[in-house]
Protein backbone atom coordinates (compact mmCIF):
# COMPACT_ATOMS: atom_id res chain seq x y z
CA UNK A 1 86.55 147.90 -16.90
CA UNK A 2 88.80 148.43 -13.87
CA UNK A 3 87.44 150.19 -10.66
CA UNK A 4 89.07 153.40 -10.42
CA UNK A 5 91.96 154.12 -7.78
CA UNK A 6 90.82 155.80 -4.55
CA UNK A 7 92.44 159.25 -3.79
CA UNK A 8 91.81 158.98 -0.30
CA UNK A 9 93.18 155.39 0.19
CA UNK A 10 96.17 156.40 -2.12
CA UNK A 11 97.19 159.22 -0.25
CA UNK A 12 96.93 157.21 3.10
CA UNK A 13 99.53 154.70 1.46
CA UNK A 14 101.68 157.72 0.83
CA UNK A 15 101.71 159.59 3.78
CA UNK A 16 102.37 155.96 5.69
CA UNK A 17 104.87 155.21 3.57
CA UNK A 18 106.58 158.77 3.81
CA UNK A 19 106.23 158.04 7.25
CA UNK A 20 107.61 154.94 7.48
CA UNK A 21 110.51 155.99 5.02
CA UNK A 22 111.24 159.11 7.88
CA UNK A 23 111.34 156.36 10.52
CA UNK A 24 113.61 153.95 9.28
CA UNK A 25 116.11 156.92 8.32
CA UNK A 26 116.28 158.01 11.83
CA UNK A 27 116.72 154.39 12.82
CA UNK A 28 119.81 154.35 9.67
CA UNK A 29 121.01 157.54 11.28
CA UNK A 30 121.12 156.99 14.74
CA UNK A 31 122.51 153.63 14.02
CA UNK A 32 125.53 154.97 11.96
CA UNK A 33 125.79 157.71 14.87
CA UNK A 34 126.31 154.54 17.56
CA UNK A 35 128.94 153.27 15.40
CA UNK A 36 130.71 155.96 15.04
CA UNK A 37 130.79 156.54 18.88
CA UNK A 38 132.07 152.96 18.94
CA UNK A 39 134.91 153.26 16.44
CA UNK A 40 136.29 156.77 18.13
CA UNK A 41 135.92 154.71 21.56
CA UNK A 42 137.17 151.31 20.09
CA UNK A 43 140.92 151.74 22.43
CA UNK A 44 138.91 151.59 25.34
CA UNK A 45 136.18 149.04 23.93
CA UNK A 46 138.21 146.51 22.44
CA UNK A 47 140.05 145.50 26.01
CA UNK A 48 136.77 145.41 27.34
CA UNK A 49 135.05 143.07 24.98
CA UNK A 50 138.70 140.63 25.27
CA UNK A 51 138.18 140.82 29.31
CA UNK A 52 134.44 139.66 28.56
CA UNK A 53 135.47 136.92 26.34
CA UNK A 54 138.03 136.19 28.78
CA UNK A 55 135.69 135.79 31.95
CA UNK A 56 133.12 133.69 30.46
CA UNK A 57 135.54 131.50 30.21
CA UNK A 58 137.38 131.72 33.59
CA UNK A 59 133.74 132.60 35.40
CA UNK A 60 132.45 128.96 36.56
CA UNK A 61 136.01 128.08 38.28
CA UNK A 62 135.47 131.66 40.05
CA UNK A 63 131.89 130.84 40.62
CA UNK A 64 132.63 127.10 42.02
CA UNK A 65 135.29 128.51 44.56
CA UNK A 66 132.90 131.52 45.97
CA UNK A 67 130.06 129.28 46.37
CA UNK A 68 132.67 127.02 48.66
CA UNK A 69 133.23 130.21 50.86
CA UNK A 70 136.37 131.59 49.17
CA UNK A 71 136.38 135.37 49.10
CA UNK A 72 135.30 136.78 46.17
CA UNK A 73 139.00 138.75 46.01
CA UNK A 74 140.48 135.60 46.59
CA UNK A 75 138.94 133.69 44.18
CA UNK A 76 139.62 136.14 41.18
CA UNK A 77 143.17 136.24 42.28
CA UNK A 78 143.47 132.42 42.26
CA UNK A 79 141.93 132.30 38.62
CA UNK A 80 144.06 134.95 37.38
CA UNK A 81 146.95 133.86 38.39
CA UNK A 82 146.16 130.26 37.11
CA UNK A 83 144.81 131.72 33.61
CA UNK A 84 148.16 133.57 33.32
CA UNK A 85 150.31 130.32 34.02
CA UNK A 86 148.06 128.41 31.60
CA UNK A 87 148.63 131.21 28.75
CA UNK A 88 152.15 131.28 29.47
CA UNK A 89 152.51 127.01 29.18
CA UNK A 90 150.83 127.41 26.38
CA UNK A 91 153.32 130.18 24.84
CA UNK A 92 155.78 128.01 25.73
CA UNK A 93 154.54 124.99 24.48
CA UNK A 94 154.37 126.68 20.85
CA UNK A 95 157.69 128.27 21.06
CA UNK A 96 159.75 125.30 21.92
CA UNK A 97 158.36 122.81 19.34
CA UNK A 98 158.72 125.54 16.78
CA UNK A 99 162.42 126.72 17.60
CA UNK A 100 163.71 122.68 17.77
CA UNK A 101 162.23 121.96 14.54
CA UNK A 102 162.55 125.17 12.72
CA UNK A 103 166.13 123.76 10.94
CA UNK A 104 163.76 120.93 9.89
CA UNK A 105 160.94 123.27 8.54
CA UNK A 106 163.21 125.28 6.57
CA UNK A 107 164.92 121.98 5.22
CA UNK A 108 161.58 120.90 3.98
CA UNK A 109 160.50 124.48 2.85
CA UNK A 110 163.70 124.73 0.37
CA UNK A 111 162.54 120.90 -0.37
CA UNK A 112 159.51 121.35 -1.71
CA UNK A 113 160.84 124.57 -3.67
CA UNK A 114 162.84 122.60 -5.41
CA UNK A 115 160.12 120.25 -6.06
CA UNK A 116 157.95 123.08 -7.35
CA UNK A 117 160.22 124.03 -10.29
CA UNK A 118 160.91 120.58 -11.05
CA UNK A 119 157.17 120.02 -11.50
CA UNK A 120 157.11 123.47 -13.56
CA UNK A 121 160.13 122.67 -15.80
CA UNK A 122 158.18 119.81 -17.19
CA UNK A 123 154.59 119.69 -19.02
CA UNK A 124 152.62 121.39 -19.48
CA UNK A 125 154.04 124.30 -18.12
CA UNK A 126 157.59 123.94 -19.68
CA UNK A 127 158.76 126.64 -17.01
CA UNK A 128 162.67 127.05 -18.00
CA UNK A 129 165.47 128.03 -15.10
CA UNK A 130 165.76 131.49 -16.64
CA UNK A 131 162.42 132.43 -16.63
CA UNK A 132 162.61 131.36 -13.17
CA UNK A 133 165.70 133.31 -12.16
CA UNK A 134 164.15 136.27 -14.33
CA UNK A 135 161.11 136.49 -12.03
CA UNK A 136 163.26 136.07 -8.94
CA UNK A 137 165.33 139.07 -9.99
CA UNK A 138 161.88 141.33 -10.92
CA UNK A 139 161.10 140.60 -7.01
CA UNK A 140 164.65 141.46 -5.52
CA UNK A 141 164.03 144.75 -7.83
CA UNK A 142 160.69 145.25 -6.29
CA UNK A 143 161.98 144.64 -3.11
CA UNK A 144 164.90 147.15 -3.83
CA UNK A 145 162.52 149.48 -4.59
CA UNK A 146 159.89 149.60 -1.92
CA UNK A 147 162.26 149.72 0.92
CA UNK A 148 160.85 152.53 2.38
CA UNK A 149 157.42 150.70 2.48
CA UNK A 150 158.71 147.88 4.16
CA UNK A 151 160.42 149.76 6.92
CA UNK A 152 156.92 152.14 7.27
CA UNK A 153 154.86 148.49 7.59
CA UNK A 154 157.80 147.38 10.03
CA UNK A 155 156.82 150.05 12.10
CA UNK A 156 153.50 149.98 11.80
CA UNK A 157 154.11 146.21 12.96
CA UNK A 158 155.94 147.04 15.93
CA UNK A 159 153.26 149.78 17.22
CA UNK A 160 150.60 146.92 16.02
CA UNK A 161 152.49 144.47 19.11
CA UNK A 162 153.30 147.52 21.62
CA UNK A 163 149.36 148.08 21.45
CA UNK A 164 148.70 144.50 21.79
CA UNK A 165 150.96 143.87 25.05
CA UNK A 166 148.84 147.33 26.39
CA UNK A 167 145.57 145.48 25.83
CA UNK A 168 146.53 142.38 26.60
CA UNK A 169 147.85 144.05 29.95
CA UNK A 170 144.54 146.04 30.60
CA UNK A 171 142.08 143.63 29.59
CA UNK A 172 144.01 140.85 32.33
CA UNK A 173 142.93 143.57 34.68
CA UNK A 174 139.08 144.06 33.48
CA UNK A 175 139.20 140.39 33.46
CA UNK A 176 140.25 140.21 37.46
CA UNK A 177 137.09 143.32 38.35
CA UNK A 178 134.93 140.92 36.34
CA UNK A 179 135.52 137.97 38.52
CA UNK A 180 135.93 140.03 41.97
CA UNK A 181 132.81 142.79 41.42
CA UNK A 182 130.76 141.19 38.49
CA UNK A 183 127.88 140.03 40.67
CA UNK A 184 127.28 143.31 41.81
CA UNK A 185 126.76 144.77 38.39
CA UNK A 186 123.34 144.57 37.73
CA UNK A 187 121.92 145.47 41.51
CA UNK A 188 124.16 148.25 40.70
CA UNK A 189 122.92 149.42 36.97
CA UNK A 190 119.04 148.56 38.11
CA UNK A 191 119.36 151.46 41.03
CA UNK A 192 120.62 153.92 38.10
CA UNK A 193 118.33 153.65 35.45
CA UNK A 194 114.29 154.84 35.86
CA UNK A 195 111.19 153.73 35.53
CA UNK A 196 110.88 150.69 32.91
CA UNK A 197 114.96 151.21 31.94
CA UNK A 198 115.43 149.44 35.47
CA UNK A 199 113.94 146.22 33.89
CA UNK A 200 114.47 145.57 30.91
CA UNK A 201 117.89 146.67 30.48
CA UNK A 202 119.53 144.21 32.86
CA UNK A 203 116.82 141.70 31.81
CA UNK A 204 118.50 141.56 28.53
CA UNK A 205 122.08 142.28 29.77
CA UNK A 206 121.42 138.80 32.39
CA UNK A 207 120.22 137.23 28.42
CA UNK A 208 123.01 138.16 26.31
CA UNK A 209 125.82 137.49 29.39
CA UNK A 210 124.67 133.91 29.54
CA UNK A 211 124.42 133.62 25.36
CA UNK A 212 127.78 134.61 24.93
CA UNK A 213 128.93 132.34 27.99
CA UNK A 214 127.64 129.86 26.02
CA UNK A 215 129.32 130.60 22.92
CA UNK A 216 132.95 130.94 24.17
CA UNK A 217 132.73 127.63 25.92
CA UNK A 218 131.15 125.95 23.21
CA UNK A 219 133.47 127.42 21.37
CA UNK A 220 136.25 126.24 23.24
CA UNK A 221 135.05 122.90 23.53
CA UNK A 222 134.56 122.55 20.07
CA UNK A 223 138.07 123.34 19.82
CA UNK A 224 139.36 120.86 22.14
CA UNK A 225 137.85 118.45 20.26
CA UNK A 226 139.26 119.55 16.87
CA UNK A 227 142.80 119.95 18.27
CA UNK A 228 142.39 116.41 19.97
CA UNK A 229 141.53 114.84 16.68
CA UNK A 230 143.68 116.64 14.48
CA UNK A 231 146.72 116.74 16.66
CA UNK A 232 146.16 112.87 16.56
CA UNK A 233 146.13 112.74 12.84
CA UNK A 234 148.87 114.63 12.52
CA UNK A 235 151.00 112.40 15.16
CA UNK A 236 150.19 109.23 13.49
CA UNK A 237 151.11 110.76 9.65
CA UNK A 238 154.09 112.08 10.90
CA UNK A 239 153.90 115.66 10.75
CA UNK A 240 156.26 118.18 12.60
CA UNK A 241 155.14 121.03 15.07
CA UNK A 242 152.11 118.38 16.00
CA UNK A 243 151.37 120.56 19.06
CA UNK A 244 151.94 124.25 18.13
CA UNK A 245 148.97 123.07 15.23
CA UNK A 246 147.16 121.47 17.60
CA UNK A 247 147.17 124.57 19.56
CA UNK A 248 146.51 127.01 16.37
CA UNK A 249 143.17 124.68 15.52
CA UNK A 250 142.24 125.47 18.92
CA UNK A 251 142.33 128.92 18.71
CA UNK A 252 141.24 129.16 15.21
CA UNK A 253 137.95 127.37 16.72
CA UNK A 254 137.09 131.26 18.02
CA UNK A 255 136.62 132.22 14.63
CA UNK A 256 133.47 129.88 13.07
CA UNK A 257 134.60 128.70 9.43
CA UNK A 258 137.01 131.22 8.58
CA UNK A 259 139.40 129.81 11.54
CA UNK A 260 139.14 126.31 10.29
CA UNK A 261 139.99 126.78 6.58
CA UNK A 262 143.07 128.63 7.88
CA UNK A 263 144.41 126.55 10.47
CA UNK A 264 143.78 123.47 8.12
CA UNK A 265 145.66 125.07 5.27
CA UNK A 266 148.59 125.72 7.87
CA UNK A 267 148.60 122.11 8.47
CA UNK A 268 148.13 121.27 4.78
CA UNK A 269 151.16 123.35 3.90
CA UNK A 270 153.63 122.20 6.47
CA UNK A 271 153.32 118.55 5.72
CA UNK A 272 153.54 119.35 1.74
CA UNK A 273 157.26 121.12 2.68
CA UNK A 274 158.21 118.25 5.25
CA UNK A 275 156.98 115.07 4.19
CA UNK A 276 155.93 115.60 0.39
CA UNK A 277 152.35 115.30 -1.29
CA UNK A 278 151.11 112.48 -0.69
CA UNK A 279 151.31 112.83 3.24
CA UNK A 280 149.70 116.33 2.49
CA UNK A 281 146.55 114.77 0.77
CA UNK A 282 146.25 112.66 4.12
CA UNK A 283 146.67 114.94 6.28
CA UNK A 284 143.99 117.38 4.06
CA UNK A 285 141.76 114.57 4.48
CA UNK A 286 141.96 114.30 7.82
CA UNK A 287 140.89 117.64 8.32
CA UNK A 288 137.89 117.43 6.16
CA UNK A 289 136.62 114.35 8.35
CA UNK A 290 137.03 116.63 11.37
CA UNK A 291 135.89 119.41 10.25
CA UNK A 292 132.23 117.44 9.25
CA UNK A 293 132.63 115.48 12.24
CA UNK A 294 132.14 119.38 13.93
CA UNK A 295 129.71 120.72 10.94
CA UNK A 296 127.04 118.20 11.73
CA UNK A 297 127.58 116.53 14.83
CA UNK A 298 129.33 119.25 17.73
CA UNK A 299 128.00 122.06 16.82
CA UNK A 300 124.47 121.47 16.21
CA UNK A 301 124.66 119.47 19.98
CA UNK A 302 126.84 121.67 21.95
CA UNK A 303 125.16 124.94 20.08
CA UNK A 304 122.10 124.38 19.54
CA UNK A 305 120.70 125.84 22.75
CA UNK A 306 123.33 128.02 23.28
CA UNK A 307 123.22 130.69 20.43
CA UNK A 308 119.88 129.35 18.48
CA UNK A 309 121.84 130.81 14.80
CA UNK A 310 121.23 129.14 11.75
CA UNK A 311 124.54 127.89 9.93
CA UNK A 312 123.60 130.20 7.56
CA UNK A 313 123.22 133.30 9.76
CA UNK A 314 126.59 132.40 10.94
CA UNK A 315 128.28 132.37 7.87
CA UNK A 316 127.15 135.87 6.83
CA UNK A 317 127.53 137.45 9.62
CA UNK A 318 131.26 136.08 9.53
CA UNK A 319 131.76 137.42 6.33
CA UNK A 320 130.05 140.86 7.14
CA UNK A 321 132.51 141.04 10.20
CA UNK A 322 135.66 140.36 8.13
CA UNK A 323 134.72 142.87 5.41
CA UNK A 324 133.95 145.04 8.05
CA UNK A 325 136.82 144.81 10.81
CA UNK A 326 139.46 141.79 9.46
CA UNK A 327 139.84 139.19 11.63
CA UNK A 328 138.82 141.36 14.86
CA UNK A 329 135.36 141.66 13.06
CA UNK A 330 135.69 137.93 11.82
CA UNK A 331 136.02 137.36 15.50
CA UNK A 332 133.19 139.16 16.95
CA UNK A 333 130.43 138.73 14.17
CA UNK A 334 128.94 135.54 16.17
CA UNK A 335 128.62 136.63 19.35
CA UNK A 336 127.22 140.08 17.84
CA UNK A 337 124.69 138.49 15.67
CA UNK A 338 123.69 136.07 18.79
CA UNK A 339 123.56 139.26 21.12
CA UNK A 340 121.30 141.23 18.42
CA UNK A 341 119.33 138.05 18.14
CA UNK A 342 119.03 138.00 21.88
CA UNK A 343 117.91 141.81 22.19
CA UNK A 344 115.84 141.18 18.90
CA UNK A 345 113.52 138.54 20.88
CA UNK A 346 113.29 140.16 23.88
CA UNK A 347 111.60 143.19 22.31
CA UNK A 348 109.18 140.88 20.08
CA UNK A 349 108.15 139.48 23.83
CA UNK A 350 107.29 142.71 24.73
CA UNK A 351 105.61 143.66 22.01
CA UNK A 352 103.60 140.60 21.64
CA UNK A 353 100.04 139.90 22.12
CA UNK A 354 99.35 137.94 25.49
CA UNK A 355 98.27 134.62 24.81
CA UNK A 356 94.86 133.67 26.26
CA UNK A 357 95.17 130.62 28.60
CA UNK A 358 92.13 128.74 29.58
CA UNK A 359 91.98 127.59 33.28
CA UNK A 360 95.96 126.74 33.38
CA UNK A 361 97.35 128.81 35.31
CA UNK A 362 99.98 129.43 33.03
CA UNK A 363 101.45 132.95 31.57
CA UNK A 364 103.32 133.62 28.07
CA UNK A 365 106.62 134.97 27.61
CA UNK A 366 105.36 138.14 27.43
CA UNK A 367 103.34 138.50 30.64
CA UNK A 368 106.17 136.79 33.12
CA UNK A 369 108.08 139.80 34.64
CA UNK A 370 111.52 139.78 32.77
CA UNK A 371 113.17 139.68 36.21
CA UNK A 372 111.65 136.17 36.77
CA UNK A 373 113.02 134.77 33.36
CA UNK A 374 116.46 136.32 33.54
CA UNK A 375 119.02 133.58 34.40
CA UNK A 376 119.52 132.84 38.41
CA UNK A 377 122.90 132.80 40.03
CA UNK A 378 125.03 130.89 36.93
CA UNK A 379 126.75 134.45 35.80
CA UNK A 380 128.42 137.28 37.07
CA UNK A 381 125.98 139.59 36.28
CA UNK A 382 123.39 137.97 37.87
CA UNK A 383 124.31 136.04 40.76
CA UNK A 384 123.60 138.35 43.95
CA UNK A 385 126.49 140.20 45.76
């Protein structure tokens, strides 16, 4: 026969789990509260994060020229200046390619058309020219019909670009405080706060500035190399507009997975309409060799002491952002997840037990001050005024 249950122990379980249940609401509740704060400030937030993104990547040519006695107002201006001429070659260097060749990409656009229905006039389809022409004429009438909708999204379109000249505009600005005042952040933001705030706060700010250093250039190495061996592939198949896709696996690179699938099919689907199939399968090939070449051999190297994500964690937290936010939250759902991640471990140090050490002298995470292990003079927000 079973021992009876125990009142008093059952009780216990339910007044910690009622307990526990009232905790982890608040936490829900002041969590959805934060985000909300951050979606009515998001205009003001978003050209912030870009200017962050932005200076970890400009930072170490700021940080070699101040450490070789260059002003620091000097040597943001200099950077600046030189990140706006590079964005501007590279503009450039799209739109060029793409205007010269454009004849030739709508050539082999109404090409492979034409080769569609051919392929779908014979089996097993047996698609007929007036079927065809039928369904053509259902989308001019749909067309017809929605006009009204297509002006209200060409508006929408045109206030989508007017806002995205005013961040671009604002967060080249951030960008230029960043590199001129950024060292003097965290001397600054230790005086405000009290008491244990005054550590730990920029302890983990130092963290999370040098994790997401690490991710854009990573990032953007990782891209290099992609657009390198792509660009390559594409140049030896023949391919048109070999740079501007060189240039859109690059930046696709920003975006882990998602970016790749899209800037492959680009590539996929321009060499179908300008040099037929078979190049296409090539050139589709090509891009799966690259794109394991970065799976298992970049990544893991370049990464692997950056971020500290499993491919896994990466992937969902991808597909969380772009549920979430599109491809701004497709964008941002790595560097989140590896900022989380950073806060995440600094608070189990904290809270951990201190290890016992027997004669060596030595001290765990957990009882080294958190100004001793947060990163010297490599980033802006740590490296001294």
């Amino acid at each position: 026969m079973s021992a009876p249950l125990s009142s008093a122990k059952t009780r216990a379980a339910l007044r910690s789990s009622a307990l526990i249940s009232l905790q982890m609401l608040l936490v829900l509740l002041m969590t959805w509260v934060a985000l909300w704060i951050l979606g009515r400030a998001w205009s003001v937030l978003w050209p912030l994060v870009i200017a962050l993104l932005l200076t970890t990547l400009t930072w170490p040519l700021a940080r070699f020229l101040r450490r070789h006695g260059w002003r620091p107002g000097l040597a943001a201006s200099v950077v600046t200046v030189l990140f706006l001429l590079v964005g501007a070659g590279t503009v450039v260097g799209i739109a060029v390619p793409v205007a010269a060749q454009s004849g030739e990409l709508v050539d082999g656009v109404v090409s492979g058309i034409q080769q569609l229905r051919e392929w779908a006039a014979g089996p097993p389809l047996n698609i007929g020219d007036d079927q065809v022409s039928q369904a053509f004429d259902a989308a001019a009438a749909g067309i017809q019909n929605s006009v009204g909708s297509v002006i209200n999204v060409t508006l929408t379109g045109v206030g989508t670009v007017v806002n995205g000249v005013v961040t671009t505009v604002l967060a080249i600005f951030l960008m230029f405080f960043f590199l001129k005042d950024g060292p003097r952040f965290l001397p600054w933001l230790t005086r405000q706060l009290p008491g244990r705030l005054a550590v730990d706060i920029p302890t983990v700010a130092a963290r999370s500035w040098d994790t997401l250093g690490a991710f854009v250039r990573s990032q953007a190495l990782v891209g290099l190399l992609d657009a390198v061996a792509i660009g390559l592939g594409l140049w030896i198949v023949g391919v048109p507009l070999v740079l501007p896709l060189a240039v859109l696996t690059f930046v696709s690179a920003f975006v882990p997975i998602v970016g790749a699938l899209f800037a492959g099919f680009v590539a996929v689907l321009i060499a179908f309409v300008s040099n037929g199939p078979t190049d296409a399968l090539i050139v589709l090939a090509i891009i799966i060799a690259v794109q394991q070449l970065e799976g298992n051999v970049f990544q893991p190297i370049l990464q692997s002491r950056g971020l500290g994500l499993h491919a896994a964690v990466i992937l969902l937290a991808v597909t969380l952002g772009s549920s979430m936010a599109g491809i701004v939250g497709s964008l941002l759902a790595v560097p989140v997840a590896a900022l989380v991640a950073v806060a995440w471990n600094y608070v189990r140090e904290q809270l951990s037990e201190p290890v016992q050490e027997e004669d060596t002298g030595e001290k765990s995470p957990a009882q080294e001050s958190p100004a001793a292990e947060s990163p010297g003079v490599e980033s802006p927000a740590a490296e001294p005024a």
